[in-house]
Protein backbone atom coordinates (compact mmCIF):
# COMPACT_ATOMS: atom_id res chain seq x y z
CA UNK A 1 19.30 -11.36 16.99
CA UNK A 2 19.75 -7.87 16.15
CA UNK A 3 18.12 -6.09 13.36
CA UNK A 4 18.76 -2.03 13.47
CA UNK A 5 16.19 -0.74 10.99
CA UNK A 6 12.83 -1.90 9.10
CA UNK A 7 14.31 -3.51 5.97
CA UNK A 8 16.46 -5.95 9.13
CA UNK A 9 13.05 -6.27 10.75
CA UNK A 10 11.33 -7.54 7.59
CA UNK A 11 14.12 -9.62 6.34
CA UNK A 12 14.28 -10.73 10.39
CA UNK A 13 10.73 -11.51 10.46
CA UNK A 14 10.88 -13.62 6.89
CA UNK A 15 13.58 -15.51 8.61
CA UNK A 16 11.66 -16.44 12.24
CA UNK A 17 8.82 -17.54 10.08
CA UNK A 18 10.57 -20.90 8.99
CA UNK A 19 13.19 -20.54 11.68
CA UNK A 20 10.64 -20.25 14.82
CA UNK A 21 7.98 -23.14 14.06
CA UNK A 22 11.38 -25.73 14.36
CA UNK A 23 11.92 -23.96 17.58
CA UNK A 24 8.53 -23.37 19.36
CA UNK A 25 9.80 -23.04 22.88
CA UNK A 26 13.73 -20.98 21.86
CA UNK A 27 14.18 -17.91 23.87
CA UNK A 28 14.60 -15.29 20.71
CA UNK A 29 15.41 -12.26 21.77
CA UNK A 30 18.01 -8.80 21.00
CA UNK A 31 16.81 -5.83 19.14
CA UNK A 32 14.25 -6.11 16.39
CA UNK A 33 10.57 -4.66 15.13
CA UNK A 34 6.95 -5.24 15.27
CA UNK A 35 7.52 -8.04 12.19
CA UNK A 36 9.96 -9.81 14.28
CA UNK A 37 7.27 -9.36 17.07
CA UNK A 38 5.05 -11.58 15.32
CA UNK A 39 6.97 -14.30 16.01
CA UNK A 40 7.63 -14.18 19.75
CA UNK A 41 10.64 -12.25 19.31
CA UNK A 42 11.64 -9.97 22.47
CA UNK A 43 13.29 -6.97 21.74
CA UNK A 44 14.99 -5.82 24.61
CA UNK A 45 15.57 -2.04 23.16
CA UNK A 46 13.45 -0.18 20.82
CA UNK A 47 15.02 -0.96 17.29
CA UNK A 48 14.66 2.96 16.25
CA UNK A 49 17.89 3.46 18.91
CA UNK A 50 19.98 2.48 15.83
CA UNK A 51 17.99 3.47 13.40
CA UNK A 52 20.27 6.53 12.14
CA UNK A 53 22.00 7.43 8.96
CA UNK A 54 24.87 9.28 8.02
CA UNK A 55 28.09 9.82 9.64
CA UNK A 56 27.59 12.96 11.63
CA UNK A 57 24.10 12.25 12.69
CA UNK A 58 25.76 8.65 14.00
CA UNK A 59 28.17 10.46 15.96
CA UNK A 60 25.38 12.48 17.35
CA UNK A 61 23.85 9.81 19.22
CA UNK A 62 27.60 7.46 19.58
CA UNK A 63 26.95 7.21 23.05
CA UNK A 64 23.42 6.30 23.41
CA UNK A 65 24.38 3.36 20.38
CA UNK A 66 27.50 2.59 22.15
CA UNK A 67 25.54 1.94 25.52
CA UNK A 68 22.98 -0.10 24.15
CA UNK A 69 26.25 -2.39 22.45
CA UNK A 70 27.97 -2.82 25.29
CA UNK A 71 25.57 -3.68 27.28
CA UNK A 72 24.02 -6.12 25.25
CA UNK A 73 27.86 -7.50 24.44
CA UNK A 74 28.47 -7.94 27.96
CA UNK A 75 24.78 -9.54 28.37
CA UNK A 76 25.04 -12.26 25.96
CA UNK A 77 28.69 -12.97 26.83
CA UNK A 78 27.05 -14.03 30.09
CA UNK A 79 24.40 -15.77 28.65
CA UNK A 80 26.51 -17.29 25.92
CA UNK A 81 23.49 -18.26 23.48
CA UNK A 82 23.42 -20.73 21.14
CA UNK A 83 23.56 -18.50 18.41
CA UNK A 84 23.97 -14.77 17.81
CA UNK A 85 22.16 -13.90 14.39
CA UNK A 86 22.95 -10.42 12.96
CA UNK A 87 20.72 -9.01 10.41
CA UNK A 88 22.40 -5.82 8.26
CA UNK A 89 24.05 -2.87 10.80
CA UNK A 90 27.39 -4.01 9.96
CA UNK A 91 28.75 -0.94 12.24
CA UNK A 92 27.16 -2.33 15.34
CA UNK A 93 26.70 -6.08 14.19
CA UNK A 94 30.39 -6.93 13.08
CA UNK A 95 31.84 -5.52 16.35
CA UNK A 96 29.41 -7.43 18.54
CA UNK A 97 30.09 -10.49 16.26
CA UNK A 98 33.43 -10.34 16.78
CA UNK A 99 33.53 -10.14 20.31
CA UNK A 100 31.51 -12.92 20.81
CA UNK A 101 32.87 -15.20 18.22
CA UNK A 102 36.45 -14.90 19.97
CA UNK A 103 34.39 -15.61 23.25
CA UNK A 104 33.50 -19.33 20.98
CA UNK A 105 30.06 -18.09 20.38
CA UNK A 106 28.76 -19.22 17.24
CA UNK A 107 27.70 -15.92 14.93
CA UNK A 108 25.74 -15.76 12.10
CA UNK A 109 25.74 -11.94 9.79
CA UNK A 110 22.59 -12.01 7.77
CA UNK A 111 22.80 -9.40 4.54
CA UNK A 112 26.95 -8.68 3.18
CA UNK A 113 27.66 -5.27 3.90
CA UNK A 114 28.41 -3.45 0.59
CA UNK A 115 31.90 -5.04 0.27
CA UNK A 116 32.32 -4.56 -3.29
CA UNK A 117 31.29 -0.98 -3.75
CA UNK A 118 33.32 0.56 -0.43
CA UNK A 119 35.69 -0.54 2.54
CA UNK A 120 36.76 -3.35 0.93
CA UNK A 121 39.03 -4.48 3.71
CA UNK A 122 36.01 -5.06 5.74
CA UNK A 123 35.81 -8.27 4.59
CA UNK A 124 38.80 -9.35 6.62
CA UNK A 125 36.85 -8.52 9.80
CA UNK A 126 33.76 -10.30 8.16
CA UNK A 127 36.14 -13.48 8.59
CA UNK A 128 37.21 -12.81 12.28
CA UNK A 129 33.64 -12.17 13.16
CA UNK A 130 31.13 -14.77 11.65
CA UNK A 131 30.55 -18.31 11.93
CA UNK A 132 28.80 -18.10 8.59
CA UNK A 133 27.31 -15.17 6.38
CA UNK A 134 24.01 -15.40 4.49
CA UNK A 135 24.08 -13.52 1.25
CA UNK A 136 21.07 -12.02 -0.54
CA UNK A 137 22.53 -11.74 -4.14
CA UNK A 138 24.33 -14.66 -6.45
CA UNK A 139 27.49 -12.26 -7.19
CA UNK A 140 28.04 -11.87 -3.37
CA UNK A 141 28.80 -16.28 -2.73
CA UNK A 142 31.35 -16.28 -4.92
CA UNK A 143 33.31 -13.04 -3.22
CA UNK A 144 32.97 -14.69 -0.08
CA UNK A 145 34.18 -18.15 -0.81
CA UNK A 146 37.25 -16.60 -2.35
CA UNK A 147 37.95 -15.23 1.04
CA UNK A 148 37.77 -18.52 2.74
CA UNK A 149 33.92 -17.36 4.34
CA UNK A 150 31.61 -19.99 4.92
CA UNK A 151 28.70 -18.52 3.02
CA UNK A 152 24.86 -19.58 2.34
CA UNK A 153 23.20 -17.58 -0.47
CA UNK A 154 19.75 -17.33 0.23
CA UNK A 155 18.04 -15.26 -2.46
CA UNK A 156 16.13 -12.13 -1.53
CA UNK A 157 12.81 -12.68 0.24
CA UNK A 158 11.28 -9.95 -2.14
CA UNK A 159 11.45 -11.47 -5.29
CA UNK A 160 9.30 -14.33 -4.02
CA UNK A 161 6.56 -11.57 -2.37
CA UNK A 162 6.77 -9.55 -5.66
CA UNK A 163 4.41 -10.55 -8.62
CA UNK A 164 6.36 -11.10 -11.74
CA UNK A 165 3.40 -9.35 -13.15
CA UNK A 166 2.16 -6.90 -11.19
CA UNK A 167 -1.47 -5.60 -11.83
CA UNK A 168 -1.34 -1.93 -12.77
CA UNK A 169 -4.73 -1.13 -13.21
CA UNK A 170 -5.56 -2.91 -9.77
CA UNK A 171 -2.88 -0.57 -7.83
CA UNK A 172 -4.17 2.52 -9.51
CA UNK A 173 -7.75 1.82 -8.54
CA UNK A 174 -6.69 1.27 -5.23
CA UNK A 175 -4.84 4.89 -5.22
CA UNK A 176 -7.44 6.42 -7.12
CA UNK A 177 -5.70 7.55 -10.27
CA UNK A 178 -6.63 8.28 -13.40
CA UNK A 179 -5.37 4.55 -15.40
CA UNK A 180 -4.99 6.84 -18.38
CA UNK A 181 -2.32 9.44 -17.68
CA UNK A 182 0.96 8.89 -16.95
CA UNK A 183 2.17 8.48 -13.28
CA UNK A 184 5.23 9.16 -11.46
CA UNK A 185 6.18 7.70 -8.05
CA UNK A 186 8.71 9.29 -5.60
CA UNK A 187 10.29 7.69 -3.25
CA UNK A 188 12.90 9.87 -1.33
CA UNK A 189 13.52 7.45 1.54
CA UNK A 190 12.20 6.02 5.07
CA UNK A 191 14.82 7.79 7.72
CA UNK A 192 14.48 11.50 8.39
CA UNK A 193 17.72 12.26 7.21
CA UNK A 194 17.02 10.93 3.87
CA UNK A 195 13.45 13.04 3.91
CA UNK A 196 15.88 16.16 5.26
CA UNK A 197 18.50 16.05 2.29
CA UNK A 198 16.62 14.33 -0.28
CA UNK A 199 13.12 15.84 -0.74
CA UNK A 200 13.37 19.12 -1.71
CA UNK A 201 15.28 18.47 -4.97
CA UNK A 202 12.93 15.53 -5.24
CA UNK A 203 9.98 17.45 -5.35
CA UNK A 204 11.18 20.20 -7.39
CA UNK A 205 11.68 17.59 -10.12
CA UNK A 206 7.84 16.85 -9.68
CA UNK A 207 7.57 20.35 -10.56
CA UNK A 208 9.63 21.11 -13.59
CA UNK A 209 7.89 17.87 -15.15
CA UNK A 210 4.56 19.53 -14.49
CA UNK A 211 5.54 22.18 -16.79
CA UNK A 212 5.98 19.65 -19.20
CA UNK A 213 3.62 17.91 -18.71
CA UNK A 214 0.10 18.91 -16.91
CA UNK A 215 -1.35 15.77 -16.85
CA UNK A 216 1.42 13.74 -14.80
CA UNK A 217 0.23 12.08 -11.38
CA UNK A 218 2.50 12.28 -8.55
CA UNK A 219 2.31 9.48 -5.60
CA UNK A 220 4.70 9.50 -2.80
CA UNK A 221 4.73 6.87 -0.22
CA UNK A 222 5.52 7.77 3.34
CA UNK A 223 6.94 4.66 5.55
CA UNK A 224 4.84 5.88 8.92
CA UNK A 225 2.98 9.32 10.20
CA UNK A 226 6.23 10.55 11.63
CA UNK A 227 7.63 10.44 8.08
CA UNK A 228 4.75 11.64 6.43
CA UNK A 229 4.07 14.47 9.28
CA UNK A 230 7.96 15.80 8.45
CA UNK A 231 7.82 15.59 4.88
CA UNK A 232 4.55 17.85 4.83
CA UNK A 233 6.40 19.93 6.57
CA UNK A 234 9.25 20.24 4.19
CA UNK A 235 7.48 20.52 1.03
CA UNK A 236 5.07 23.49 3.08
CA UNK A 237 8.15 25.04 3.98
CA UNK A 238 9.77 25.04 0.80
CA UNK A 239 6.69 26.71 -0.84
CA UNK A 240 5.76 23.92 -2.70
CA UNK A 241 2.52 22.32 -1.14
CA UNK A 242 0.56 23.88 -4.12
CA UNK A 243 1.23 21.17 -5.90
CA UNK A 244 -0.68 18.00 -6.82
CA UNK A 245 1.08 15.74 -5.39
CA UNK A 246 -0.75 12.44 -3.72
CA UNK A 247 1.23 12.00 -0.29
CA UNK A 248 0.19 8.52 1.03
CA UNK A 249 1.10 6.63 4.46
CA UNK A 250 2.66 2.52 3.19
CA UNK A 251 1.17 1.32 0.12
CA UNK A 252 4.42 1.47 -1.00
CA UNK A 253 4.50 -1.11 -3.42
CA UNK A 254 0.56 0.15 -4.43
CA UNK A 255 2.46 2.93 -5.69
CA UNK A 256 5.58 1.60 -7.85
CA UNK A 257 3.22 -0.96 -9.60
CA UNK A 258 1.15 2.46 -10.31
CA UNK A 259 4.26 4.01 -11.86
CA UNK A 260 5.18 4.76 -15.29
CA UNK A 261 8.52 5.83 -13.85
CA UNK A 262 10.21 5.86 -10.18
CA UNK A 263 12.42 8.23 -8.39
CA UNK A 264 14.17 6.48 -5.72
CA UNK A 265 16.67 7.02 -3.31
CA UNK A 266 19.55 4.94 -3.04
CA UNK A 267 18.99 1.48 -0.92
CA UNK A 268 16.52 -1.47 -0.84
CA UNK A 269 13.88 0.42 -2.40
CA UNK A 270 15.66 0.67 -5.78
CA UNK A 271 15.76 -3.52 -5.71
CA UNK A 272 11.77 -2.95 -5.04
CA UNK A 273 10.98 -1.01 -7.84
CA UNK A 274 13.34 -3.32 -10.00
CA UNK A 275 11.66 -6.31 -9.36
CA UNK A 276 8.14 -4.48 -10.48
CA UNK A 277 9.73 -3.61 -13.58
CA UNK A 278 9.98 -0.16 -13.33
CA UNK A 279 11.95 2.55 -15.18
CA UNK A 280 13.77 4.56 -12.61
CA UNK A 281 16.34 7.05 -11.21
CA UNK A 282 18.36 6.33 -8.32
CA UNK A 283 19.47 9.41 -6.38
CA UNK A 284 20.99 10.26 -2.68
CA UNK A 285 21.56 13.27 -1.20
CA UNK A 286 23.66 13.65 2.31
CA UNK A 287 24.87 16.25 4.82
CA UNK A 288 28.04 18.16 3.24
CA UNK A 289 29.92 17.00 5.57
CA UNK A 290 29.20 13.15 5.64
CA UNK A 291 29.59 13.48 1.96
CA UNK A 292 33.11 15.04 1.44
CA UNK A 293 33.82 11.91 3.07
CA UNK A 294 31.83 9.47 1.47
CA UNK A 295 32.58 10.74 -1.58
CA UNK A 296 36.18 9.45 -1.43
CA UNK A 297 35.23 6.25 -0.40
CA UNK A 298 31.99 5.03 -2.49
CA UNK A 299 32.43 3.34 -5.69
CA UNK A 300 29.71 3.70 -8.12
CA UNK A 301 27.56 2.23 -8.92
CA UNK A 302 25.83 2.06 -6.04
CA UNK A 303 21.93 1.28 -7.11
CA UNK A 304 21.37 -2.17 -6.34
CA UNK A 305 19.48 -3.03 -9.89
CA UNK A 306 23.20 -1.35 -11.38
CA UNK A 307 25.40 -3.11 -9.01
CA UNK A 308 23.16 -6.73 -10.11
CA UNK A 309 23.25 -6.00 -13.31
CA UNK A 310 27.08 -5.16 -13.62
CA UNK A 311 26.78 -2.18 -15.06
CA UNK A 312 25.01 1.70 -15.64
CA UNK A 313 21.26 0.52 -16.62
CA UNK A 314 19.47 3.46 -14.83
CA UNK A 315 21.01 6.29 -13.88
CA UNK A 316 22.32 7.73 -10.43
CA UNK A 317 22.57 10.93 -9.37
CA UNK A 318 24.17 12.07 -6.51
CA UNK A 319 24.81 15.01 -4.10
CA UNK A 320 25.52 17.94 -5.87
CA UNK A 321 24.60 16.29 -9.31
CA UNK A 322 20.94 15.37 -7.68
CA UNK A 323 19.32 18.78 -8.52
CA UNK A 324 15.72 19.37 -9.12
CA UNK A 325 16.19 20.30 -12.97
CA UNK A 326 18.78 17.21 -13.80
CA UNK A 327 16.54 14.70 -11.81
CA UNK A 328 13.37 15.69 -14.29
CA UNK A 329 15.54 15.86 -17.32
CA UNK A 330 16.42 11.99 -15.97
CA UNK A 331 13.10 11.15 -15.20
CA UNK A 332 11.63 12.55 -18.62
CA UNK A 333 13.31 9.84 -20.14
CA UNK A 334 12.82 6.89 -17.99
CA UNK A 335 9.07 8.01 -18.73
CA UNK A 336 8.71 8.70 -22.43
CA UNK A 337 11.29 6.44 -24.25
CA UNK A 338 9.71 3.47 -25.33
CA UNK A 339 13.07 1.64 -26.42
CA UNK A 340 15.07 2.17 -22.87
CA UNK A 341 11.44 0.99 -21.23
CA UNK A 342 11.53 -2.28 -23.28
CA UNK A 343 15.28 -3.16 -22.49
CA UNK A 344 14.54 -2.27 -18.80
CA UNK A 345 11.98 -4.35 -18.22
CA UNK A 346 13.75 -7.52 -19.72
CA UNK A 347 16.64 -7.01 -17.40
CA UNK A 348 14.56 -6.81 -14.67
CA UNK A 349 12.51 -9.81 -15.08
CA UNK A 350 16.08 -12.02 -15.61
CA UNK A 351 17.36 -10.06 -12.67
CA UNK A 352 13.84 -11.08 -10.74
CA UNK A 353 14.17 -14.75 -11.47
CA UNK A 354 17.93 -14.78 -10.17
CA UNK A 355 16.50 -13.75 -7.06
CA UNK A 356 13.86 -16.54 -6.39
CA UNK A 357 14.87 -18.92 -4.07
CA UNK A 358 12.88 -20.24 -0.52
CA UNK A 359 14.87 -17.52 1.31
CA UNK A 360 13.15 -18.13 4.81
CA UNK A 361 13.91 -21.48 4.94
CA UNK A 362 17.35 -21.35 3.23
CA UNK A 363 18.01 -18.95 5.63
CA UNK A 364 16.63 -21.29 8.79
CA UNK A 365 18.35 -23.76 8.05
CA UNK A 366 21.73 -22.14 7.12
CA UNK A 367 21.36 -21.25 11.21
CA UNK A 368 20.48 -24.66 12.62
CA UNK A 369 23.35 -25.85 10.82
CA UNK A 370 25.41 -23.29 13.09
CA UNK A 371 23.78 -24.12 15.75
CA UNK A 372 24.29 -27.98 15.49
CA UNK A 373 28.38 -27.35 14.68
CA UNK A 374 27.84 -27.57 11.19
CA UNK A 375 30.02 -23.92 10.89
């Protein structure tokens, strides 16, 4: 198995729960996290190795990723497991997949890459590569069958962790904010990169709102010290630690059921905050370079809660259209119009009961089936 950041490690770790008790004594072992740890899982690199965003900061460490793939390529051609599960990094999972699939290894892709909003060819390699992909939303089975894929959908394991209701008073206790004035969360991502390009418009938003509005609370969640340490660092350096803003290490969800209103960067986060109900604005920022690029290739939308819903129900900004003053303008209404909250919240609760299935063992059994020659 092979999981290349912590969203693959948690969805990795959801799987081994069902997937290890029906095989106690399995050798399970690859690249993964401390979840996947739990569960007797040997990692045989450090999963932060491919932990790295962005084109140009990608090609910065190609050789040190490359390595670590053809080594373990070569490995488990020797080895020739029963099963080769890859969870998300389609860059490095697809490549080993295909290798070992022509090699008669059976090959299981866990999490479609983002066929239908970029690279849509891709899914021609999908088919070369995997014995079976397991999808995470209903939209994705039917794209897949069309192509001839075998294909499990498995639901997403957050909607069953995520309270339909979540307490708000609770989670603002537990921060220690004032339950009666408004609060804004801000979420500008877990890699550095994203903390690099994304945070200082982020918290000049935070900012310009202030002026509007003194009373606003500000939380931002930081995935680990490193993260936290660097965005400090960031918001000192751009002269804007006189703030009041409530930097916290995790309590990540703590702080979107908290929220009156979320800004989020683009990825799994935005699916978070959807499934708590939240107003929000989506927004991504990336090295000029990466993005001239990018931005010839990416589709909108690209939000998850947009892409599920099939069309524009929060807004995105992006790159150059992410700055400080149009993220608050965004924000200010995700936060004081009562109508667009209502609507929101509806969509999100059908869009949170579309998601509910028994992922983990959906998703353990989709792979014994593999592994017994069920394809």
């Amino acid at each position: 198995m092979v999981a290349g950041e912590t969203s693959g490690d948690l969805l990795g770790a959801n799987l081994l729960s069902a997937l290890r008790p029906q095989l106690p004594d399995t050798l399970m072992h690859g690249i993964g996290g401390p979840q996947m740890a739990k569960y007797d899982f040997v990692s045989n690199w450090p999963m932060e190795k491919l932990s790295v965003n962005g084109l140009f900061e990608v090609l910065a460490h190609y050789r040190e990723i490359k390595g670590i793939h053809n080594h373990l390529r070569d490995h488990l051609l020797a080895q020739r497991p029963d099963v080769f599960v890859g969870i998300d990094s389609p860059e490095f999972n697809l490549s080993l997949e295909l290798a070992l699939k022509k090699a008669g290894i059976k090959t299981v892709h866990f999490v479609s890459p983002s066929v239908w909003a970029w690279r849509s060819g891709r899914i021609r390699k999908i088919a070369e590569a995997v014995s079976r992909i397991l999808v995470l939303f209903p939209f994705e089975e039917a794209i897949y069958q069309k192509a001839g894929i075998p294909v499990t959908y498995v639901g997403h394991p957050l909607a069953e962790s995520i309270p339909m209701r979540p307490d708000i008073d609770a989670a603002r206790t537990s921060l220690g904010l004032d339950r009666e004035k408004p609060v804004i969360t801000i979420m500008p991502g877990s890699r550095m990169s994203e903390l690099k390009y994304n945070s200082p418009a982020f918290v000049e938003s935070a900012k310009i709102l202030l002026q509007r509005d003194p009373t606003i609370q500000f939380v931002i969640p930081m995935a680990g010290d490193e993260q936290l340490k660097y965005f400090t660092k960031l918001v000192s350096g751009a002269r804007l630690d006189d703030l009041p803003l409530q930097i916290v290490r995790g309590h990540s969800h703590a702080a979107i059921t908290a929220a009156d209103a979320v800004l989020v960067a683009s990825g799994t986060a935005t699916l978070e905050v959807a499934l708590f109900k939240k107003p929000m604005v989506i927004a991504y920022k990336l090295m000029r370079a990466t993005w001239e690029i990018a931005r010839h290739i990416v589709k909108p939308p690209v939000g998850l809660p947009n892409i599920l819903a099939g069309e524009m129900i929060v807004p995105e900004l992006l790159q150059n259209a992410a700055t400080g003053q149009a993220l608050a303008d965004a924000l200010w209404f995700q936060l004081t119009d009562q109508a667009n909250r209502q609507r929101l919240e509806e969509r999100f609760i059908a869009m949170h009961y579309s998601l509910l299935r028994n992922t983990a063992q959906t998703s353990a059994d989709a792979i014994l089936e593999v592994m017994n020659g069920n394809g």
